[in-house]
Protein backbone atom coordinates (compact mmCIF):
# COMPACT_ATOMS: atom_id res chain seq x y z
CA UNK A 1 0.00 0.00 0.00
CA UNK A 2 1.31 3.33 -0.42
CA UNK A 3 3.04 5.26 2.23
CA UNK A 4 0.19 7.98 1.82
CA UNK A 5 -3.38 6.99 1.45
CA UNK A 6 -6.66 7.01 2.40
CA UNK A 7 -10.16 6.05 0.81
CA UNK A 8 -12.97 8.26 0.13
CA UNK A 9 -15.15 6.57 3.14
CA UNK A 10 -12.40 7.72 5.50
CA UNK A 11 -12.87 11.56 4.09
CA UNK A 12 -16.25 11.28 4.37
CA UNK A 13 -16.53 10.18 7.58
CA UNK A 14 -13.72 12.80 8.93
CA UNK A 15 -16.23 15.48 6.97
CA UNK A 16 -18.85 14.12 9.12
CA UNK A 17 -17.95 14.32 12.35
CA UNK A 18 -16.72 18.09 11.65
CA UNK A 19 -19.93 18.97 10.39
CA UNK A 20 -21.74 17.36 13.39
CA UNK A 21 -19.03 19.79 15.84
CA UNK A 22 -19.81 22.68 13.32
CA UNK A 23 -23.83 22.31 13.82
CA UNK A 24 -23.81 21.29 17.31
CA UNK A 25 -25.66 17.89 17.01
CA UNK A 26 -24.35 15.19 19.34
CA UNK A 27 -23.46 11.79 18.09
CA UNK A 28 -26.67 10.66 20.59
CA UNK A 29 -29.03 12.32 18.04
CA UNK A 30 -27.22 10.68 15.26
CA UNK A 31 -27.67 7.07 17.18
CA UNK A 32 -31.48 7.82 17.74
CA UNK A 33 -31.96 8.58 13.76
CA UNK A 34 -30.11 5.58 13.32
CA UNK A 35 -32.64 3.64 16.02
CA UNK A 36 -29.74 3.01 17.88
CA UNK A 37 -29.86 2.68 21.82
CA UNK A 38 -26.06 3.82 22.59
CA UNK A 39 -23.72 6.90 21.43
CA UNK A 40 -21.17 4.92 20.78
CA UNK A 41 -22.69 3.44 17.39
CA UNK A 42 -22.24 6.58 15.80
CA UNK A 43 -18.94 7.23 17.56
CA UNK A 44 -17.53 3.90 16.09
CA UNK A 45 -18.57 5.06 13.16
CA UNK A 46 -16.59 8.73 13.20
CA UNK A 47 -13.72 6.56 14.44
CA UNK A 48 -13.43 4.45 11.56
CA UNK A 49 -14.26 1.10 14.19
CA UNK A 50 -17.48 0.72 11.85
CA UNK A 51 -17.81 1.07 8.38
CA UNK A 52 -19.32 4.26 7.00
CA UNK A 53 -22.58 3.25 5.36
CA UNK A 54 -24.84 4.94 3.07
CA UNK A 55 -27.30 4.88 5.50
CA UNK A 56 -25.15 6.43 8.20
CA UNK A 57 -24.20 9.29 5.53
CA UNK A 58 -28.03 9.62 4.52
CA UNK A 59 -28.92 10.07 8.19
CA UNK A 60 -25.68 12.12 9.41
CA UNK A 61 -26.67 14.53 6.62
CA UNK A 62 -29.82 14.82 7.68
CA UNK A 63 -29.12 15.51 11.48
CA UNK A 64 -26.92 18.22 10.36
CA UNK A 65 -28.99 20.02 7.68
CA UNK A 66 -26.87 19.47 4.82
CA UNK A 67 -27.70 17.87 1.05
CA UNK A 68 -25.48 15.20 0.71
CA UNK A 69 -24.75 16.07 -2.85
CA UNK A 70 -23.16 18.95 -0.53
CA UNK A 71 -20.84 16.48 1.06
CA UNK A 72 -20.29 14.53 -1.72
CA UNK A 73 -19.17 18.08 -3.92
CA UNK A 74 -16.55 18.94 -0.73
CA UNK A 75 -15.23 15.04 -0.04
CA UNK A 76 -14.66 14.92 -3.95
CA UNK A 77 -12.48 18.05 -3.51
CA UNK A 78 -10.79 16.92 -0.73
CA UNK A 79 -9.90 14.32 -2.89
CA UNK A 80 -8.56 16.43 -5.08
CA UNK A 81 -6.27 17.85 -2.87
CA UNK A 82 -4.97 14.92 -1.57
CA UNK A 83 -4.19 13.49 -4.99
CA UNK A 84 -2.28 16.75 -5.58
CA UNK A 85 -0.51 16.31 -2.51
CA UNK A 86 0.88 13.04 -3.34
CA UNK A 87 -1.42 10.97 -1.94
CA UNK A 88 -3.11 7.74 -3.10
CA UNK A 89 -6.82 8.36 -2.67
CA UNK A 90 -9.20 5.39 -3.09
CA UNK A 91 -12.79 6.62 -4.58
CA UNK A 92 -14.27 3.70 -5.08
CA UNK A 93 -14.70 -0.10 -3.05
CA UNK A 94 -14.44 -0.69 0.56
CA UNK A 95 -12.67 1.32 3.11
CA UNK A 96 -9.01 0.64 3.70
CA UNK A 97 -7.99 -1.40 6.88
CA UNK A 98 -6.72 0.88 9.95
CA UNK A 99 -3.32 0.37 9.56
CA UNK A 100 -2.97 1.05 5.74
CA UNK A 101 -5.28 4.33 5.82
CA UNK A 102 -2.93 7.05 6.47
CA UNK A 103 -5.72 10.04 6.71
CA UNK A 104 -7.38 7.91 9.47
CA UNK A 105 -4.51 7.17 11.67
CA UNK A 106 -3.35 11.28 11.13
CA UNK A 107 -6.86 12.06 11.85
CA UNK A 108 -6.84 10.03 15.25
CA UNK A 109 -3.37 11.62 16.04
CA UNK A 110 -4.81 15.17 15.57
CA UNK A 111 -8.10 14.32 17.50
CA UNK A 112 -6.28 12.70 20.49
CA UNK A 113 -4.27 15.98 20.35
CA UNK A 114 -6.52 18.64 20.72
CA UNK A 115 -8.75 16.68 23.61
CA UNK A 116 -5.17 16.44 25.21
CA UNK A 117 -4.67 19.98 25.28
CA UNK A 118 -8.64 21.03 26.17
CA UNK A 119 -8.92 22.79 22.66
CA UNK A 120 -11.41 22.96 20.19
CA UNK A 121 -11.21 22.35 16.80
CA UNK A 122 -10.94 25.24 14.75
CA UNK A 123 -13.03 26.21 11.83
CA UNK A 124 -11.70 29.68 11.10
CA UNK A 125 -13.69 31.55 8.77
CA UNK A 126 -15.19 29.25 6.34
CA UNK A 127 -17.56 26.52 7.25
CA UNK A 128 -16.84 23.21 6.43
CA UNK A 129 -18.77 22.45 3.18
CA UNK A 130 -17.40 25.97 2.05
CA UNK A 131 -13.42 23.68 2.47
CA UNK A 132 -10.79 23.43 1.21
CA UNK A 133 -11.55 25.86 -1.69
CA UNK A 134 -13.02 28.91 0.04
CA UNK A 135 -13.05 30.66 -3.05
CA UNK A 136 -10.63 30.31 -6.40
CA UNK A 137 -6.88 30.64 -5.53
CA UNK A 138 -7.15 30.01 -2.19
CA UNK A 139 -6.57 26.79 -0.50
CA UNK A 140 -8.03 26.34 3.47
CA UNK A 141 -8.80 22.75 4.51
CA UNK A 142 -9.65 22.61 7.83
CA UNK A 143 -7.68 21.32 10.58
CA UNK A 144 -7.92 17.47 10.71
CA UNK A 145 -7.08 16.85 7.18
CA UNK A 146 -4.26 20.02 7.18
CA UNK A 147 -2.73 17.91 10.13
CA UNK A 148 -2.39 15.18 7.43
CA UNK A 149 -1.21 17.26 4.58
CA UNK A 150 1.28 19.89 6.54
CA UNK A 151 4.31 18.12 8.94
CA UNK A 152 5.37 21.76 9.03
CA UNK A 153 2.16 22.99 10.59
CA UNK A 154 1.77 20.04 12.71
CA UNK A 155 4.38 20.48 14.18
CA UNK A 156 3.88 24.09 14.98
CA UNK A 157 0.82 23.54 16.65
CA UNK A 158 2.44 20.57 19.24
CA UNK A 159 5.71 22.61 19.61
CA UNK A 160 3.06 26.35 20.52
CA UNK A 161 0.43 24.52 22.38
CA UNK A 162 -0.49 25.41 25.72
CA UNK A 163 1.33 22.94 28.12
CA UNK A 164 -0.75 21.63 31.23
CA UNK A 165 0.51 23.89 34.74
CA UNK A 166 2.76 22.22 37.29
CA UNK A 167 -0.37 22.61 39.26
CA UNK A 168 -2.08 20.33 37.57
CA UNK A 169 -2.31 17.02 38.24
């Protein structure tokens, strides 16, 4: 597999769950539409533990207001830039495995990061069907899949963040 890669499910699904943080639905709305009984069904889900279905993406959509065509527009750019970054990008068949999906395993590094240091997510000024094309000329993807695409700015944001007080436990 190549040292770079991901699969379109794994976009969509990263897409997802910043779209649910954008429009403040909580994955226990997301497992009721779904007739689940638990919040971790649609957290497994987000996580990559269970595969992204159509009917998970129908419903997802739905909790958060958004077309899917909408999704699908942004997750084929994304896409895009990833291929143009030198990545291999999957569009089509089943998700990758854990280990060989690159995005995924970035995306749990930046996740795990940011609920280590108590931040949130940022969205700056676009929202995140308006990514990573804001407008022509200008590139902004947001922060998940620019921890995958920038070591430079990764690194930045581990070497600048906000270590815990000697106070704290």
């Amino acid at each position: 597999m190549a040292e770079k890669s991901t699969s379109f499910h794994t976009v969509c699904r990263l897409l997802l769950r910043e779209l649910r943080q954008e429009r403040g639905v909580q994955q226990a709305q997301i497992s009721q539409l779904l007739g689940r009984a638990s919040t971790s069904s649609w957290s497994k889900v987000e996580t990559g533990e269970t595969p992204l279905t159509l009917d998970h993406l129908l419903t997802a959509c739905t909790a958060c207001q958004v077309w899917p065509s909408d999704l699908f527009l942004t997750a084929q750019n994304y896409m895009s830039l990833l291929t143009q970054s030198g990545w291999y990008a999957a569009a089509h068949g089943t998700a990758l495995s854990k280990d060989d999906d690159q995005l995924g395993l970035a995306a749990e590094a930046y996740y795990a990061f940011i609920a280590s240091k108590a931040q949130t997510p940022s969205w700056g000024r676009f929202q995140v069907l308006q990514t990573p094309w804001p407008y022509s000329g200008v590139c902004v993807p947001l922060d998940v899949f620019r921890w995958a695409l920038d070591p430079n700015w990764r690194e930045q944001q581990i070497s600048f963040a906000p270590k815990p007080s000697r106070n704290e436990p």
